[in-house]
PDB file of N, CA and C in Angstrom:
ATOM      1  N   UNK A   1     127.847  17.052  90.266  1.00  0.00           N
ATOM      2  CA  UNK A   1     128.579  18.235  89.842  1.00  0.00           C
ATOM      3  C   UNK A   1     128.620  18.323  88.314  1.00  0.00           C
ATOM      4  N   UNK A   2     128.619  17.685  87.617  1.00  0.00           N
ATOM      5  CA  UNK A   2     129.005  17.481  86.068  1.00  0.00           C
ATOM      6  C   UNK A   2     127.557  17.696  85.640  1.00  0.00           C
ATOM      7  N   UNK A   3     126.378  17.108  86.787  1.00  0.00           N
ATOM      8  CA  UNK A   3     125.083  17.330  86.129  1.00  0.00           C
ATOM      9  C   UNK A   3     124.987  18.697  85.883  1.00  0.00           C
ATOM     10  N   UNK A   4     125.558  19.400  86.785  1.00  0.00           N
ATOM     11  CA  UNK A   4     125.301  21.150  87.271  1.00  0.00           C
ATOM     12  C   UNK A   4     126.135  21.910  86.367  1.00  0.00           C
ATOM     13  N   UNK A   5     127.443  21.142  85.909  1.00  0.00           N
ATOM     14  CA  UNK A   5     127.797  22.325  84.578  1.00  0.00           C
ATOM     15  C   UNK A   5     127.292  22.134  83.492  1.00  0.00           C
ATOM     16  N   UNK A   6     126.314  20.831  83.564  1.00  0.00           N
ATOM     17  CA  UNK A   6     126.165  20.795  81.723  1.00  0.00           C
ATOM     18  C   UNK A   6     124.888  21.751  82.020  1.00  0.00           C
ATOM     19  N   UNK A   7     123.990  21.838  82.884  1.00  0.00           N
ATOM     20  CA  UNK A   7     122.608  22.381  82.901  1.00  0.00           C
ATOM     21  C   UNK A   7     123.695  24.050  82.454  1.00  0.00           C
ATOM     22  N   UNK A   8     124.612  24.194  83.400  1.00  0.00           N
ATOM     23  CA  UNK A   8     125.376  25.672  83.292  1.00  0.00           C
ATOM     24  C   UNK A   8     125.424  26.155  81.862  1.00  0.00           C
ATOM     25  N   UNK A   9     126.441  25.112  81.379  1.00  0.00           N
ATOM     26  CA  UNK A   9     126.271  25.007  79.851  1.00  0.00           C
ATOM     27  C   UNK A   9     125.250  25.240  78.679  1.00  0.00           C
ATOM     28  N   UNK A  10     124.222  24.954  78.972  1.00  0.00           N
ATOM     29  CA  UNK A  10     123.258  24.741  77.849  1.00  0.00           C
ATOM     30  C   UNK A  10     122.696  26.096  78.247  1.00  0.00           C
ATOM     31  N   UNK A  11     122.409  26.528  79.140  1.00  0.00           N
ATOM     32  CA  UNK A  11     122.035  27.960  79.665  1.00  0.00           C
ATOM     33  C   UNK A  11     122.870  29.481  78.888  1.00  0.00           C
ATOM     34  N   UNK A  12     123.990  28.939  79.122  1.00  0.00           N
ATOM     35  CA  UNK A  12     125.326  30.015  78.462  1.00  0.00           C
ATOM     36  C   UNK A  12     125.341  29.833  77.346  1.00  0.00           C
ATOM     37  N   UNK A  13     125.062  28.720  76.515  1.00  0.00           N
ATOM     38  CA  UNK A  13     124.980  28.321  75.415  1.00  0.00           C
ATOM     39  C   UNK A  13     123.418  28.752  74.364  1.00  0.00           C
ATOM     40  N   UNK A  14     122.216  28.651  75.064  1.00  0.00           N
ATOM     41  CA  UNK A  14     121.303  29.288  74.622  1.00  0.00           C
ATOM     42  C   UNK A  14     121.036  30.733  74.983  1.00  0.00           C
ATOM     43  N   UNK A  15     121.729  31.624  75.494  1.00  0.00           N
ATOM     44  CA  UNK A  15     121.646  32.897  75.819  1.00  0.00           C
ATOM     45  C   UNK A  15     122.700  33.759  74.596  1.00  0.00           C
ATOM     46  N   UNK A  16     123.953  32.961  74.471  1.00  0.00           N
ATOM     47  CA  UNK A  16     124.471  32.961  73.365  1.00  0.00           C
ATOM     48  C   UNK A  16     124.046  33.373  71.824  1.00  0.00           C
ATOM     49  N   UNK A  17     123.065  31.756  71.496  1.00  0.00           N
ATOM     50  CA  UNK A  17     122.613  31.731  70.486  1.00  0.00           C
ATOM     51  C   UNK A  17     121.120  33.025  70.210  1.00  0.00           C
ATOM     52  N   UNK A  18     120.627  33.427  71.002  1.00  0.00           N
ATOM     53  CA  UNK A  18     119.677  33.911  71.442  1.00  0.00           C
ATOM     54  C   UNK A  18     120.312  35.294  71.313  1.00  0.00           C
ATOM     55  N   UNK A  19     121.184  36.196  71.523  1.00  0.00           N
ATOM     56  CA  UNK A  19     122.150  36.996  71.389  1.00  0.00           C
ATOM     57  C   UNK A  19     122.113  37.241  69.799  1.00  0.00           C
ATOM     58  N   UNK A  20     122.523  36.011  69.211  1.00  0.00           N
ATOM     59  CA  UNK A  20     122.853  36.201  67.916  1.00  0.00           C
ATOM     60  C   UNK A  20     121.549  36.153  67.132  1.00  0.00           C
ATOM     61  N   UNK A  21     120.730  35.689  67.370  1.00  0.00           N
ATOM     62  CA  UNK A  21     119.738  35.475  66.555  1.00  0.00           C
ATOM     63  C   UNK A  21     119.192  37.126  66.482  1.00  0.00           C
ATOM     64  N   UNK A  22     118.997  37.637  67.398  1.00  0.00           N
ATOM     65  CA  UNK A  22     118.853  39.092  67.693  1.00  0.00           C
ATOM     66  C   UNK A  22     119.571  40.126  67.252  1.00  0.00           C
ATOM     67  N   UNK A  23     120.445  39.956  67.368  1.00  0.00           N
ATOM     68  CA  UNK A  23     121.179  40.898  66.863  1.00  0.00           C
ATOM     69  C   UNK A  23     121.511  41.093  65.146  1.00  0.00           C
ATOM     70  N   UNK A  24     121.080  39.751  64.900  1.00  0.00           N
ATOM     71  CA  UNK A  24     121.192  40.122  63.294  1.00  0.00           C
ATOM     72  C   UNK A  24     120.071  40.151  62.565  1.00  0.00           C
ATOM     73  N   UNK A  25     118.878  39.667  63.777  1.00  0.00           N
ATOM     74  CA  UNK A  25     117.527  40.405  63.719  1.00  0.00           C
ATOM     75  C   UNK A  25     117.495  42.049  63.348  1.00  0.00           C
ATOM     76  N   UNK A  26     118.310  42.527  64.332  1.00  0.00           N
ATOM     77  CA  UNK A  26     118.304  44.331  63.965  1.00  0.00           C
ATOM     78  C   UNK A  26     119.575  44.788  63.320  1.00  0.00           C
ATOM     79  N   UNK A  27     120.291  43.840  62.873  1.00  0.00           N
ATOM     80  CA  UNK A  27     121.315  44.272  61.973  1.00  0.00           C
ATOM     81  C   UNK A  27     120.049  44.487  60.441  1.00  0.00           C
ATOM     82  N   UNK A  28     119.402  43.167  60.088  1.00  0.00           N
ATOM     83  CA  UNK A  28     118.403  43.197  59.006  1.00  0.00           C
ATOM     84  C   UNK A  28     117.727  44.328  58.670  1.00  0.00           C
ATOM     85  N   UNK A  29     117.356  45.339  60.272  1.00  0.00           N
ATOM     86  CA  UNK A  29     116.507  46.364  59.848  1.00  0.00           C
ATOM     87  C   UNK A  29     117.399  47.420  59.725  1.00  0.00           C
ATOM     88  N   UNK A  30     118.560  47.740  60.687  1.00  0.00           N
ATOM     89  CA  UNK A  30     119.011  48.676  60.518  1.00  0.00           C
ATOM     90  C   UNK A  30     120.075  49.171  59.359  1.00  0.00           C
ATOM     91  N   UNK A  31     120.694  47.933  58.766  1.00  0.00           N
ATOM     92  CA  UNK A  31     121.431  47.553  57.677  1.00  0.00           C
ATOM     93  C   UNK A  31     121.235  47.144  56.425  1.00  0.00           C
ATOM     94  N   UNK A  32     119.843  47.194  55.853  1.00  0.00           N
ATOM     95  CA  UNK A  32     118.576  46.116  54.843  1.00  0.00           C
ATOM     96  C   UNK A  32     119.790  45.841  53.662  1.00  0.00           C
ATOM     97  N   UNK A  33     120.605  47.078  53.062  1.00  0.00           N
ATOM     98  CA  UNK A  33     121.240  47.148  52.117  1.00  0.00           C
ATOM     99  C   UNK A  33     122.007  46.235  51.965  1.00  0.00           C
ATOM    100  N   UNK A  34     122.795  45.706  52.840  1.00  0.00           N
ATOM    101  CA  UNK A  34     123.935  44.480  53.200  1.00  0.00           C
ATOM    102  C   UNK A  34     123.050  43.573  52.435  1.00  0.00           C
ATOM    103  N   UNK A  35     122.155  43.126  53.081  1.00  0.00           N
ATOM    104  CA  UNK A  35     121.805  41.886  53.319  1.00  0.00           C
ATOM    105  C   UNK A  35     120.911  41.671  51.706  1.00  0.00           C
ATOM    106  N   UNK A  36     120.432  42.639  50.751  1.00  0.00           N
ATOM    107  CA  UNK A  36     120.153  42.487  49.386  1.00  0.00           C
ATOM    108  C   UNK A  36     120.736  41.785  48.276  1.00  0.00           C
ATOM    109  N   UNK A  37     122.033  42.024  49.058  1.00  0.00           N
ATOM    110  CA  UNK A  37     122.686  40.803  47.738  1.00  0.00           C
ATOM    111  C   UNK A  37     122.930  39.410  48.068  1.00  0.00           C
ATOM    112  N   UNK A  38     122.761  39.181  49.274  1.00  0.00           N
ATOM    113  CA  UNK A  38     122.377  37.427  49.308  1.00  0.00           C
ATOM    114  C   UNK A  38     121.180  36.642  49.103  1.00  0.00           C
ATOM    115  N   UNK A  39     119.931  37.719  48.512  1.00  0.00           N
ATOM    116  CA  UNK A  39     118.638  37.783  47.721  1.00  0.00           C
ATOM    117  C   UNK A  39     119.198  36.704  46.956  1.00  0.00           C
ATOM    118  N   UNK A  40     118.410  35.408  46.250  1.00  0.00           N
ATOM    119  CA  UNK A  40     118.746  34.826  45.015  1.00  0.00           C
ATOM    120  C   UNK A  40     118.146  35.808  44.078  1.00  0.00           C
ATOM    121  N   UNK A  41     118.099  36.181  42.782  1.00  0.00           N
ATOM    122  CA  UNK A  41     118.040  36.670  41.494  1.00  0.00           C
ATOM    123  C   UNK A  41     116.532  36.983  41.327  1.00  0.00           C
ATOM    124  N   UNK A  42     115.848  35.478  41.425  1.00  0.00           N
ATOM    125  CA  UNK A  42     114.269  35.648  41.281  1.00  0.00           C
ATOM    126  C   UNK A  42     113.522  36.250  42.318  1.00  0.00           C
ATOM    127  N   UNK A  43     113.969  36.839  43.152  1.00  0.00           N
ATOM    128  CA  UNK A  43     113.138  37.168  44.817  1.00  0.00           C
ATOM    129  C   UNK A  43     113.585  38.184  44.423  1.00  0.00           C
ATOM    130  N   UNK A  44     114.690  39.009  43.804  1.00  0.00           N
ATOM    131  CA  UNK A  44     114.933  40.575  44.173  1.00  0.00           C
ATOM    132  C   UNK A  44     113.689  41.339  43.774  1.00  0.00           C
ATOM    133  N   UNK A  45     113.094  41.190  43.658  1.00  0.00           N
ATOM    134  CA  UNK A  45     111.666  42.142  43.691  1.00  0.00           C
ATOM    135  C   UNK A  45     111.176  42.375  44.432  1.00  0.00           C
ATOM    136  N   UNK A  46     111.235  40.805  45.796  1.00  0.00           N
ATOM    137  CA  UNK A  46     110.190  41.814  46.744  1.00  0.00           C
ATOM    138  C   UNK A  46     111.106  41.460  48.342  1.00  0.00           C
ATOM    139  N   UNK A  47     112.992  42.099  47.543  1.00  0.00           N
ATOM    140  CA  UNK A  47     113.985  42.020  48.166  1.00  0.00           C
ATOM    141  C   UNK A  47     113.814  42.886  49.876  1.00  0.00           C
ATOM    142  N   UNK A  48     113.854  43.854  49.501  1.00  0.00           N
ATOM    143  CA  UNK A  48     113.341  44.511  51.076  1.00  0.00           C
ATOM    144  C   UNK A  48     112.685  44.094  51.748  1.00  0.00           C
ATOM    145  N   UNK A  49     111.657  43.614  51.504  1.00  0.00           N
ATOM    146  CA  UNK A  49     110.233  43.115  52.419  1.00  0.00           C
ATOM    147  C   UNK A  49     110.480  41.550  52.612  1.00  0.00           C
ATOM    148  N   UNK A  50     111.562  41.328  52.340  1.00  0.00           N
ATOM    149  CA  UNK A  50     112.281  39.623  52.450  1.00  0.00           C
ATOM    150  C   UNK A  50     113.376  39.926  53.366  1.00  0.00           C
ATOM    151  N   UNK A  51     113.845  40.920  54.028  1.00  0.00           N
ATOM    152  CA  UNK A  51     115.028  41.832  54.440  1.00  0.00           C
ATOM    153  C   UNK A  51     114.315  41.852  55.654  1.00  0.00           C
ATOM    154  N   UNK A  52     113.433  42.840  55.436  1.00  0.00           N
ATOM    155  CA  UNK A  52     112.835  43.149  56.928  1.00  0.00           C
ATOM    156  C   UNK A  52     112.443  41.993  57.840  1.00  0.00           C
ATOM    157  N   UNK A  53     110.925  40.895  56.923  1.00  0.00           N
ATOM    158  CA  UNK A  53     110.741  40.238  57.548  1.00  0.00           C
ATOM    159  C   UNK A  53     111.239  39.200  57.897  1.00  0.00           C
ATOM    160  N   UNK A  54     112.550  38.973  57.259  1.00  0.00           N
ATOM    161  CA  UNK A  54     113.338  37.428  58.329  1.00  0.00           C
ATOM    162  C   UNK A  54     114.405  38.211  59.337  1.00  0.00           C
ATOM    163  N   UNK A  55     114.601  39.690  59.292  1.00  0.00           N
ATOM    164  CA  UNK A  55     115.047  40.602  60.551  1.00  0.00           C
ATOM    165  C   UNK A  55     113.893  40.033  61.801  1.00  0.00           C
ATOM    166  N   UNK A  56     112.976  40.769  61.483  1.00  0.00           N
ATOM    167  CA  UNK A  56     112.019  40.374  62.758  1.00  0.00           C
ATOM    168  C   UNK A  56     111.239  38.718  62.827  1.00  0.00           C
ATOM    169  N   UNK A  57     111.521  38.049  61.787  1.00  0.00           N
ATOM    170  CA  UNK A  57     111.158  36.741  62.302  1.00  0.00           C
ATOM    171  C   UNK A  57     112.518  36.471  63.787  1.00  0.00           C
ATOM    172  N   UNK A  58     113.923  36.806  62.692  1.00  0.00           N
ATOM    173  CA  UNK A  58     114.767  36.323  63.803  1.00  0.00           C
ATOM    174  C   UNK A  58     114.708  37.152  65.355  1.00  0.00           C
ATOM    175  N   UNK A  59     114.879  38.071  65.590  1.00  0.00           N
ATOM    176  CA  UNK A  59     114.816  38.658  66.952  1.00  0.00           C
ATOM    177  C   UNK A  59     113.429  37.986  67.680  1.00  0.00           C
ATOM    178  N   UNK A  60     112.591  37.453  66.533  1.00  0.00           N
ATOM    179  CA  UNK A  60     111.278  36.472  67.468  1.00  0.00           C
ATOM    180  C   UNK A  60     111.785  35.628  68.120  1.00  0.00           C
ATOM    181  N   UNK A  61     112.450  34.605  67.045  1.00  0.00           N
ATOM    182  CA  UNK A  61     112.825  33.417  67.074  1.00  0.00           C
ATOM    183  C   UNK A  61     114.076  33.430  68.523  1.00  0.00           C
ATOM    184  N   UNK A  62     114.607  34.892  68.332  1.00  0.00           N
ATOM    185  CA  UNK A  62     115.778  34.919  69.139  1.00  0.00           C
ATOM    186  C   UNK A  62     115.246  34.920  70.908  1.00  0.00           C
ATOM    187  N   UNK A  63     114.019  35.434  70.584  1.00  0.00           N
ATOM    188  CA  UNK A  63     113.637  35.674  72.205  1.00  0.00           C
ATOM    189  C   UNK A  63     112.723  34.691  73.226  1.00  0.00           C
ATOM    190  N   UNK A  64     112.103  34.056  71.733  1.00  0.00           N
ATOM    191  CA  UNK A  64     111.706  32.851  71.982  1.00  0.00           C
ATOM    192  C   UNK A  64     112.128  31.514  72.371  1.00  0.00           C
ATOM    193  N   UNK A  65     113.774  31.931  72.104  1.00  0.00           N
ATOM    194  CA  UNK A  65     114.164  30.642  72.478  1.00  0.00           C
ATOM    195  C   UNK A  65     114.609  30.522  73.998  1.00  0.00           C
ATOM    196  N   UNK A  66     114.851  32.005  74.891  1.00  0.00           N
ATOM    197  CA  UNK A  66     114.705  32.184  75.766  1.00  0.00           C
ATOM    198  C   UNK A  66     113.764  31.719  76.642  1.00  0.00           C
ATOM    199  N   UNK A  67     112.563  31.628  76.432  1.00  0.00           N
ATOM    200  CA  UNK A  67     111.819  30.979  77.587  1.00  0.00           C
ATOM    201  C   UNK A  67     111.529  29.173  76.820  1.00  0.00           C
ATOM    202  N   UNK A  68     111.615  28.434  77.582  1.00  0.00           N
ATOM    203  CA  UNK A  68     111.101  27.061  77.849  1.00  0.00           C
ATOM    204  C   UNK A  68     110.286  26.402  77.501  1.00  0.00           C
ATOM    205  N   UNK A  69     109.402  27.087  77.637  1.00  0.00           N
ATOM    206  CA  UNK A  69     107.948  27.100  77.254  1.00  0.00           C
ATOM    207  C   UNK A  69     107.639  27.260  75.566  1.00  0.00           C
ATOM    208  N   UNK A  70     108.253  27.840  74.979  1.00  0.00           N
ATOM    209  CA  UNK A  70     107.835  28.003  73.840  1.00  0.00           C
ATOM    210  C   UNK A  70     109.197  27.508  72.698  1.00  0.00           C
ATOM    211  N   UNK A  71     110.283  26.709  73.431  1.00  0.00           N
ATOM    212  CA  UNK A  71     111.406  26.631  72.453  1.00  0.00           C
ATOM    213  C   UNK A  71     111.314  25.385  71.183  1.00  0.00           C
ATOM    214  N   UNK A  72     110.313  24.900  72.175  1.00  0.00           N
ATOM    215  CA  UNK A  72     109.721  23.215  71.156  1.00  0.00           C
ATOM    216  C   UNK A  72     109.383  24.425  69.787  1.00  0.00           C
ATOM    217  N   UNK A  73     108.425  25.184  70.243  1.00  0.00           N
ATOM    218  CA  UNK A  73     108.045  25.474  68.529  1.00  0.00           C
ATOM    219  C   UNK A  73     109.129  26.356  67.999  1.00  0.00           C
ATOM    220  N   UNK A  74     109.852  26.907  68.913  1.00  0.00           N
ATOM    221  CA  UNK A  74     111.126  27.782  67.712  1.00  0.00           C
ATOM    222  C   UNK A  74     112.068  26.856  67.466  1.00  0.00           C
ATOM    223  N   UNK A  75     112.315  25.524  67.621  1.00  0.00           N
ATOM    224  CA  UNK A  75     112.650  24.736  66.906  1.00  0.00           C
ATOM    225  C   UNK A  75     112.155  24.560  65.743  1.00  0.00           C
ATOM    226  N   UNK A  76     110.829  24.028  65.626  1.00  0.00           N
ATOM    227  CA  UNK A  76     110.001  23.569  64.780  1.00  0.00           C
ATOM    228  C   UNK A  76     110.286  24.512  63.327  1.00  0.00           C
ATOM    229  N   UNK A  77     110.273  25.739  63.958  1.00  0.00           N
ATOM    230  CA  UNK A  77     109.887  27.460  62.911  1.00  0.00           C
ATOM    231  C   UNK A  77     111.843  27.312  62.325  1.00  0.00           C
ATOM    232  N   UNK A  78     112.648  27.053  63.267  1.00  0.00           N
ATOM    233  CA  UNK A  78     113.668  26.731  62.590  1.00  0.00           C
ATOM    234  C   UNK A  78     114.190  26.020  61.702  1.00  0.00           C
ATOM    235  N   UNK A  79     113.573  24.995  61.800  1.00  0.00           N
ATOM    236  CA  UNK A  79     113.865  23.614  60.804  1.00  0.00           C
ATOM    237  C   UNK A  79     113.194  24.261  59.619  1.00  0.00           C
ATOM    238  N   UNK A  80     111.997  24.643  59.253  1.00  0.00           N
ATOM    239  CA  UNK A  80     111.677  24.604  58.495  1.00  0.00           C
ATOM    240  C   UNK A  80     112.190  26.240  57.724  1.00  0.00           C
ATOM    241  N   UNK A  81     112.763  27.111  58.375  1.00  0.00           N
ATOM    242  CA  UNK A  81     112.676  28.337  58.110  1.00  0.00           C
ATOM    243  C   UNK A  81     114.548  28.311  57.315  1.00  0.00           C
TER     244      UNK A  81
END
């Protein structure tokens, strides 16, 4: 039984995280302006296009972590990202 809530757990728990990763995936695109001033100083130049693309890295990352099969490497893309 305890085996069966932790499997429960980690399930509710990565659907969760997976949720969030997404959603602030399309907060990035639909919101770009927010997210410009946590730019460091030397990047604001190619601030938007640093906006967009870690929006849609994350909703990748977010959907990817959904299947099994591919979560080893959205780990990997996490650590280093």
């Amino acid at each position: 039984m305890k085996y069966l809530n932790m499997i429960l757990l980690k399930k509710i728990t990565l659907f969760i995280m997976s949720f969030f990763y997404i959603s602030a995936g399309i907060k990035h695109l639909m919101e770009p302006e927010w997210f410009l001033y946590i730019i460091p100083p030397y990047l604001i130049f190619i601030g938007l296009e640093l906006v967009y693309s870690s929006g849609i890295f994350e909703i990748i990352l977010g959907l990817l972590l959904l299947f099994p099969k591919y979560r080893k490497y959205q780990h990997m893309v996490l650590f280093y990202f």
